[in-house]
PDB file of N, CA and C in Angstrom:
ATOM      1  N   UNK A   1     193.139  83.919  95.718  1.00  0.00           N
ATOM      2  CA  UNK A   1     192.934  82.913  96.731  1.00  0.00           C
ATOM      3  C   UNK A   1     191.440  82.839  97.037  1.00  0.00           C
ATOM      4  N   UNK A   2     190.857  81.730  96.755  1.00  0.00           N
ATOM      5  CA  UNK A   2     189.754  81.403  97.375  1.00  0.00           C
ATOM      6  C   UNK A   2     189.772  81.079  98.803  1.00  0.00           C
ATOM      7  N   UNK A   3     188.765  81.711  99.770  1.00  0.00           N
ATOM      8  CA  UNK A   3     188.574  81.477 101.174  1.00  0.00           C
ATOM      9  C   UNK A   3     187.368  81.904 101.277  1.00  0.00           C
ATOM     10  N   UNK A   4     186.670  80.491 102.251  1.00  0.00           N
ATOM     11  CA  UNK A   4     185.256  79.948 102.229  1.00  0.00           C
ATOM     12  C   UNK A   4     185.064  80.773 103.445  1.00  0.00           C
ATOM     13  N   UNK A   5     183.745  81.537 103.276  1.00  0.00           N
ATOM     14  CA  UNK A   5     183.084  82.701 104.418  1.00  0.00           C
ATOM     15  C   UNK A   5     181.739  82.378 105.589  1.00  0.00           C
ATOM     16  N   UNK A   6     181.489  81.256 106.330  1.00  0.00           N
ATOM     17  CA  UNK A   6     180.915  81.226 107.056  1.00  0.00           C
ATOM     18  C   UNK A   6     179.976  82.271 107.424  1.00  0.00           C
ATOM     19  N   UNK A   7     178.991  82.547 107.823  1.00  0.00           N
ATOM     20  CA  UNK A   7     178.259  83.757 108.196  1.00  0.00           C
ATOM     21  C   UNK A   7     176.773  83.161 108.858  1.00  0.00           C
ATOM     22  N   UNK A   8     176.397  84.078 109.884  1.00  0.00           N
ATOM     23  CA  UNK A   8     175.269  83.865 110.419  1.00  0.00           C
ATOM     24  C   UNK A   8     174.139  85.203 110.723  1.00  0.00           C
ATOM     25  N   UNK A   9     173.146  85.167 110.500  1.00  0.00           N
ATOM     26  CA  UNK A   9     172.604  86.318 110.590  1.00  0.00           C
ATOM     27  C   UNK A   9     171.394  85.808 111.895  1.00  0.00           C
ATOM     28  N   UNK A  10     171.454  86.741 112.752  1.00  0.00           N
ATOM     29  CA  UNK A  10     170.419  86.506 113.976  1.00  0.00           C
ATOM     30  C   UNK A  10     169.549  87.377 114.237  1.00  0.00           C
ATOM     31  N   UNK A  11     168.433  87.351 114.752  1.00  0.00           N
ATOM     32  CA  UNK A  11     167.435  87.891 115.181  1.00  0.00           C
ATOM     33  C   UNK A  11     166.655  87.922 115.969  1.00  0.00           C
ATOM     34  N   UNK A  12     165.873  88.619 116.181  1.00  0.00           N
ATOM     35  CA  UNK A  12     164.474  88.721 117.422  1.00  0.00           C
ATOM     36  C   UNK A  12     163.437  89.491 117.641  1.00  0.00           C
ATOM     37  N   UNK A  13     162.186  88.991 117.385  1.00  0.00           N
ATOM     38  CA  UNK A  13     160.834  90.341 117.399  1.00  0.00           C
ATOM     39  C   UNK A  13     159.961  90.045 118.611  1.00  0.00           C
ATOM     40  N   UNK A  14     159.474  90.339 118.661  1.00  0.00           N
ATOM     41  CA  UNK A  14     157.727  89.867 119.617  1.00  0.00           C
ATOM     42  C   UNK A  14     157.184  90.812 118.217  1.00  0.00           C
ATOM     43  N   UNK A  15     155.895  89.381 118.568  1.00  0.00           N
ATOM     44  CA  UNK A  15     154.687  89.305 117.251  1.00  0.00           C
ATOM     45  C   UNK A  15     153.196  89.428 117.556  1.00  0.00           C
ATOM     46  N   UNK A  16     152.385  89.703 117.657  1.00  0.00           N
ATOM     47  CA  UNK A  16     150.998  89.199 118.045  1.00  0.00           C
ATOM     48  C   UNK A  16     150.334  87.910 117.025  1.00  0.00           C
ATOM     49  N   UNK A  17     150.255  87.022 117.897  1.00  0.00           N
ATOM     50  CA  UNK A  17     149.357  86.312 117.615  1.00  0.00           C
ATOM     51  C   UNK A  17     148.541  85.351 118.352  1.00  0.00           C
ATOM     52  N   UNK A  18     147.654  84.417 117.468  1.00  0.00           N
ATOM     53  CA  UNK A  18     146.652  83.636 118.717  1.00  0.00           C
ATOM     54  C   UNK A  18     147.623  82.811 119.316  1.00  0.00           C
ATOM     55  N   UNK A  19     148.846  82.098 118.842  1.00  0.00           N
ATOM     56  CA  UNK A  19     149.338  80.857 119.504  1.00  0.00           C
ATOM     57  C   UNK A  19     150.821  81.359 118.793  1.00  0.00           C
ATOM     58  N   UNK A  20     151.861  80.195 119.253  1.00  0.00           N
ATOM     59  CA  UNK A  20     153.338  80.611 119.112  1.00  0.00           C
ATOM     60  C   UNK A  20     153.490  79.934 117.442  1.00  0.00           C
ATOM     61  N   UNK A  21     152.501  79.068 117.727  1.00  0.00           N
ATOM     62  CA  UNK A  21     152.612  78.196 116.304  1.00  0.00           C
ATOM     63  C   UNK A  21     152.256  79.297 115.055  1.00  0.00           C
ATOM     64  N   UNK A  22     151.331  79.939 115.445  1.00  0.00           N
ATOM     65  CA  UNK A  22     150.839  81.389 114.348  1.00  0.00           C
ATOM     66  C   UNK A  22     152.352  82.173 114.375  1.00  0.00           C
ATOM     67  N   UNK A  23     152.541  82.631 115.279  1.00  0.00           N
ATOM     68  CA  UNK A  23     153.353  83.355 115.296  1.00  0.00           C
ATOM     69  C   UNK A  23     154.751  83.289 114.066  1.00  0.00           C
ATOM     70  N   UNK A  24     155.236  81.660 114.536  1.00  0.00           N
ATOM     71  CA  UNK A  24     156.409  81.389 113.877  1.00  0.00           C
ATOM     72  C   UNK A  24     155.965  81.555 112.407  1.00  0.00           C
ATOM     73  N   UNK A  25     154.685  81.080 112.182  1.00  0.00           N
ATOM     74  CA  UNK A  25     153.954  81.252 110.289  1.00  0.00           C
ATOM     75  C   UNK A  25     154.350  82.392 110.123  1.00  0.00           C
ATOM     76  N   UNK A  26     153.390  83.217 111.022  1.00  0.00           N
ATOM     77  CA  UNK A  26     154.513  84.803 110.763  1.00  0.00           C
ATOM     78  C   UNK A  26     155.073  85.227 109.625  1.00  0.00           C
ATOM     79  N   UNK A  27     156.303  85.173 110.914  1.00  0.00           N
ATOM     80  CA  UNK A  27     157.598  85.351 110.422  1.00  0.00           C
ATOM     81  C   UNK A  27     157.699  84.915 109.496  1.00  0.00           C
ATOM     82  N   UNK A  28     157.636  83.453 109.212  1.00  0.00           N
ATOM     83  CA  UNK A  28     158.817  82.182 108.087  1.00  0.00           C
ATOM     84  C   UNK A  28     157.506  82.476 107.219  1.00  0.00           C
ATOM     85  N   UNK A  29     156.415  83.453 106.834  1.00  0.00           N
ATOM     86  CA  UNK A  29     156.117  84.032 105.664  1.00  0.00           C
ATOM     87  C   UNK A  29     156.604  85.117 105.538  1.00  0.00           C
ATOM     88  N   UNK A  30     156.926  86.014 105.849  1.00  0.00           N
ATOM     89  CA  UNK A  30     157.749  87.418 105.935  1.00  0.00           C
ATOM     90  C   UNK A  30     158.951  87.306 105.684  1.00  0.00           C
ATOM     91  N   UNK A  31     159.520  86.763 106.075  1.00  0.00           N
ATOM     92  CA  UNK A  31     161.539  85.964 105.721  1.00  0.00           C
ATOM     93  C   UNK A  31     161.011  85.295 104.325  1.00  0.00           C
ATOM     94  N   UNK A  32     160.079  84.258 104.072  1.00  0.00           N
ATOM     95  CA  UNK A  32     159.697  83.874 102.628  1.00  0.00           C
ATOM     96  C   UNK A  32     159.904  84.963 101.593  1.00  0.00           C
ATOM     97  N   UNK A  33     159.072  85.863 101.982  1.00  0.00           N
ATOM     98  CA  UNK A  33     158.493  86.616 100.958  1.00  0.00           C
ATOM     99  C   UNK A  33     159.613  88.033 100.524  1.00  0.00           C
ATOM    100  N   UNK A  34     160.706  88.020 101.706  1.00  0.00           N
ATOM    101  CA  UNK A  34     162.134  88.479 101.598  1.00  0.00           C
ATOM    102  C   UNK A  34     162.971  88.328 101.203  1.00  0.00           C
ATOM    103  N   UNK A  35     163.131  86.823 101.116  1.00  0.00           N
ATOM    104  CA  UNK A  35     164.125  85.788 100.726  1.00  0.00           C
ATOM    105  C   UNK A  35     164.054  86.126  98.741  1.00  0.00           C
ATOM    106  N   UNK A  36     162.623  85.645  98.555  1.00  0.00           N
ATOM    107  CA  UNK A  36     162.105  85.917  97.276  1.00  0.00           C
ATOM    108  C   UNK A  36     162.340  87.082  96.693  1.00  0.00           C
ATOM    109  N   UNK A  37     162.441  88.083  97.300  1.00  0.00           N
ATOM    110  CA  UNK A  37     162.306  89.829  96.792  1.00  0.00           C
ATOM    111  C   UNK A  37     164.175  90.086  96.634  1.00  0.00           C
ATOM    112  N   UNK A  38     164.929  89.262  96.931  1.00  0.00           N
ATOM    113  CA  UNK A  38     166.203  89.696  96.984  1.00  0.00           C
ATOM    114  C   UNK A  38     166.985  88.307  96.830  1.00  0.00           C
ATOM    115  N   UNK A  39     166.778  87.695  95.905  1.00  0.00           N
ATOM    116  CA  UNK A  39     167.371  86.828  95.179  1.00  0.00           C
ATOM    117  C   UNK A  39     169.107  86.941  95.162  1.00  0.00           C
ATOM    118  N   UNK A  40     169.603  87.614  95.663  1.00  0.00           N
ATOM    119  CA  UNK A  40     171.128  88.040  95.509  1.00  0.00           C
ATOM    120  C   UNK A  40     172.068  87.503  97.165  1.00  0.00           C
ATOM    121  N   UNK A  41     170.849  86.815  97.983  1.00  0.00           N
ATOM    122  CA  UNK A  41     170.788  86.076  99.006  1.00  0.00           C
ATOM    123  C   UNK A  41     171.390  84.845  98.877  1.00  0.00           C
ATOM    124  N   UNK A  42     170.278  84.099  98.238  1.00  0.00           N
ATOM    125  CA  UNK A  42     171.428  82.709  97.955  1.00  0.00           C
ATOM    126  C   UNK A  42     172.129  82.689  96.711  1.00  0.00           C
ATOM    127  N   UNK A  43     171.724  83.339  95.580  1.00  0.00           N
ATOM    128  CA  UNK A  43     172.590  83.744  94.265  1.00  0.00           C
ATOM    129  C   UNK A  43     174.007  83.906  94.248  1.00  0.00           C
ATOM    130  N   UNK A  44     174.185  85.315  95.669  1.00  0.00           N
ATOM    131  CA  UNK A  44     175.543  86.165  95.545  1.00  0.00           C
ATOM    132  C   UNK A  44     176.247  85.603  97.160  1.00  0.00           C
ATOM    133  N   UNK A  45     175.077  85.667  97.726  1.00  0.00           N
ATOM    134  CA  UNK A  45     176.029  85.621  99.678  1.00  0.00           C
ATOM    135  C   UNK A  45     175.626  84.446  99.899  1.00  0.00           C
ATOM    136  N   UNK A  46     175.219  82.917  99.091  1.00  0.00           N
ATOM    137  CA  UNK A  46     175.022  81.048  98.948  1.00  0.00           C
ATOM    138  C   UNK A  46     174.385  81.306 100.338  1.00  0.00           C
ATOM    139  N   UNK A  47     173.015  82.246 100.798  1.00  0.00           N
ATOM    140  CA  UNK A  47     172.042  81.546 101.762  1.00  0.00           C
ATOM    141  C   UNK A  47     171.776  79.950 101.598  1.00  0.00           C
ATOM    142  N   UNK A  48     171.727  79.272 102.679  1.00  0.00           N
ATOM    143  CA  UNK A  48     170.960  78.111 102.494  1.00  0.00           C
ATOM    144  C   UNK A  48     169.797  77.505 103.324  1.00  0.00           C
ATOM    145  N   UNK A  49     169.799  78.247 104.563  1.00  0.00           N
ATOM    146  CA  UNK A  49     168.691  78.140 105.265  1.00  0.00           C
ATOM    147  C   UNK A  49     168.418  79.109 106.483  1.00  0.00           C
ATOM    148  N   UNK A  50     167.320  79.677 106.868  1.00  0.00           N
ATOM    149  CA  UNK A  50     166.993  80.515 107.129  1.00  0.00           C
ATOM    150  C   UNK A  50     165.682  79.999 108.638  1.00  0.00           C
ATOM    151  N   UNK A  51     165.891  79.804 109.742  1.00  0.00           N
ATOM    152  CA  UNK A  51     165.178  78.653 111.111  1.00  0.00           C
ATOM    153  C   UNK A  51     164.728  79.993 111.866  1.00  0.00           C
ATOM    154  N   UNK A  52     163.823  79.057 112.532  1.00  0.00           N
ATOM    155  CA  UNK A  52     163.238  80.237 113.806  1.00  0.00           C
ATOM    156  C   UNK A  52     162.390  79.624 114.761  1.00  0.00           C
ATOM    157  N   UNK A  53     162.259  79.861 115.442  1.00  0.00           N
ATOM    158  CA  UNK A  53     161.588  79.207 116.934  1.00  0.00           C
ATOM    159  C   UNK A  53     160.789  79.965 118.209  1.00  0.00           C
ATOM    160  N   UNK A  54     159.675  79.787 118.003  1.00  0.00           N
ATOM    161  CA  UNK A  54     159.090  80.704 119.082  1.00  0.00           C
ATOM    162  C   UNK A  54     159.715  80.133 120.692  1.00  0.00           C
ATOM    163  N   UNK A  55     159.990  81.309 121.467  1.00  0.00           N
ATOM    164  CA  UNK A  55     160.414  81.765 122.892  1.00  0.00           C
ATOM    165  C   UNK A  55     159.707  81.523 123.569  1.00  0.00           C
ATOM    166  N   UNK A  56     159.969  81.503 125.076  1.00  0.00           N
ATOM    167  CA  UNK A  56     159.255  82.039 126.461  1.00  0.00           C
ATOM    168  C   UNK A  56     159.521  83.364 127.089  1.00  0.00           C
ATOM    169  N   UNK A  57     159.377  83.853 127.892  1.00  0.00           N
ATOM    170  CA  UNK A  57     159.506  85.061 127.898  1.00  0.00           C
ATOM    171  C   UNK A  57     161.108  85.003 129.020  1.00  0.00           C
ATOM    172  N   UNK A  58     161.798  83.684 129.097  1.00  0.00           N
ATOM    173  CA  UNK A  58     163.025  83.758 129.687  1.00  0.00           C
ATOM    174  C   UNK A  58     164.059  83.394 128.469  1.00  0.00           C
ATOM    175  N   UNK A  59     163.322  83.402 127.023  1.00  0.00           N
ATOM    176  CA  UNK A  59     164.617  83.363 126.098  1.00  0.00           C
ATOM    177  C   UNK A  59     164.311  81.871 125.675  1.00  0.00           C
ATOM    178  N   UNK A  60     163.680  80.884 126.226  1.00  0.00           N
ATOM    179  CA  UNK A  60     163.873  79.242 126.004  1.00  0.00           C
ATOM    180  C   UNK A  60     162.762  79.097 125.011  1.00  0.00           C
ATOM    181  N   UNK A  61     163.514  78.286 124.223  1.00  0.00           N
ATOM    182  CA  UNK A  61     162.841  77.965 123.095  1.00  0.00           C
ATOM    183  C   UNK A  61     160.988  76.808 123.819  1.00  0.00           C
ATOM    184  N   UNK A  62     160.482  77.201 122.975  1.00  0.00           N
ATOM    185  CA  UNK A  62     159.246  76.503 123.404  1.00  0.00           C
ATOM    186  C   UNK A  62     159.149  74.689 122.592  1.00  0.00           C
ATOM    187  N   UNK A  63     158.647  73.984 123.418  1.00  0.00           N
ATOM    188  CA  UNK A  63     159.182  72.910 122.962  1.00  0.00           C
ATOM    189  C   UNK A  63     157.447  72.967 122.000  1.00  0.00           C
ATOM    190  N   UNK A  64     157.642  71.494 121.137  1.00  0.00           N
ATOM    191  CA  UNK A  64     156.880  71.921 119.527  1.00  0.00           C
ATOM    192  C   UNK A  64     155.557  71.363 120.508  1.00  0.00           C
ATOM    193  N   UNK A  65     154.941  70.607 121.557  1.00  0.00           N
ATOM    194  CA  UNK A  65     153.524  70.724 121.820  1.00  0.00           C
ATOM    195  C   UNK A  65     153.413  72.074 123.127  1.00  0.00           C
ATOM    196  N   UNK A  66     153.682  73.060 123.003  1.00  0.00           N
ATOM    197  CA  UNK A  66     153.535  74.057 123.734  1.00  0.00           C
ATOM    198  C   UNK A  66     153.244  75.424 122.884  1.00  0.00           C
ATOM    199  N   UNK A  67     153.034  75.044 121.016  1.00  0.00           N
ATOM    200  CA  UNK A  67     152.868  75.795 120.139  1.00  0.00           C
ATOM    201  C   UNK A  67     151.429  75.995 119.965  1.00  0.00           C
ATOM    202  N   UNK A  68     150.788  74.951 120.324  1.00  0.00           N
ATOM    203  CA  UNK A  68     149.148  75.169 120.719  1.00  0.00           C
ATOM    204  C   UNK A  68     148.541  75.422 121.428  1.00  0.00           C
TER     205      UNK A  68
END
């Protein structure tokens, strides 16, 4: 029997950087360069996309002109 597996993987760091906009580069080069090193991601477990969003310090996403 085939049965289709939904899955979500979540996360959360504090980063240093000059602005939130650096920040998110970051990461979504670090998850890049992860993604790449373990090919068995979307190959074996069909990753298809991988999002992220810099915070405030109450959890709320920062809206995109508050990244500068």
């Amino acid at each position: 029997m085939k049965t289709r597996v939904n899955w979500i993987i979540d996360g959360s760091l504090e980063i240093e950087a000059e602005t939130a906009s650096d920040a998110e580069q970051i990461v979504a080069d670090k998850l890049q360069h992860f993604i790449q090193s373990h090919p068995e991601l979307t190959n074996d477990l069909g990753a298809t996309a991988i999002q992220g969003q810099a915070i405030d310090e109450n959890g709320d996403p920062l809206a995109r002109s508050d990244l500068n």
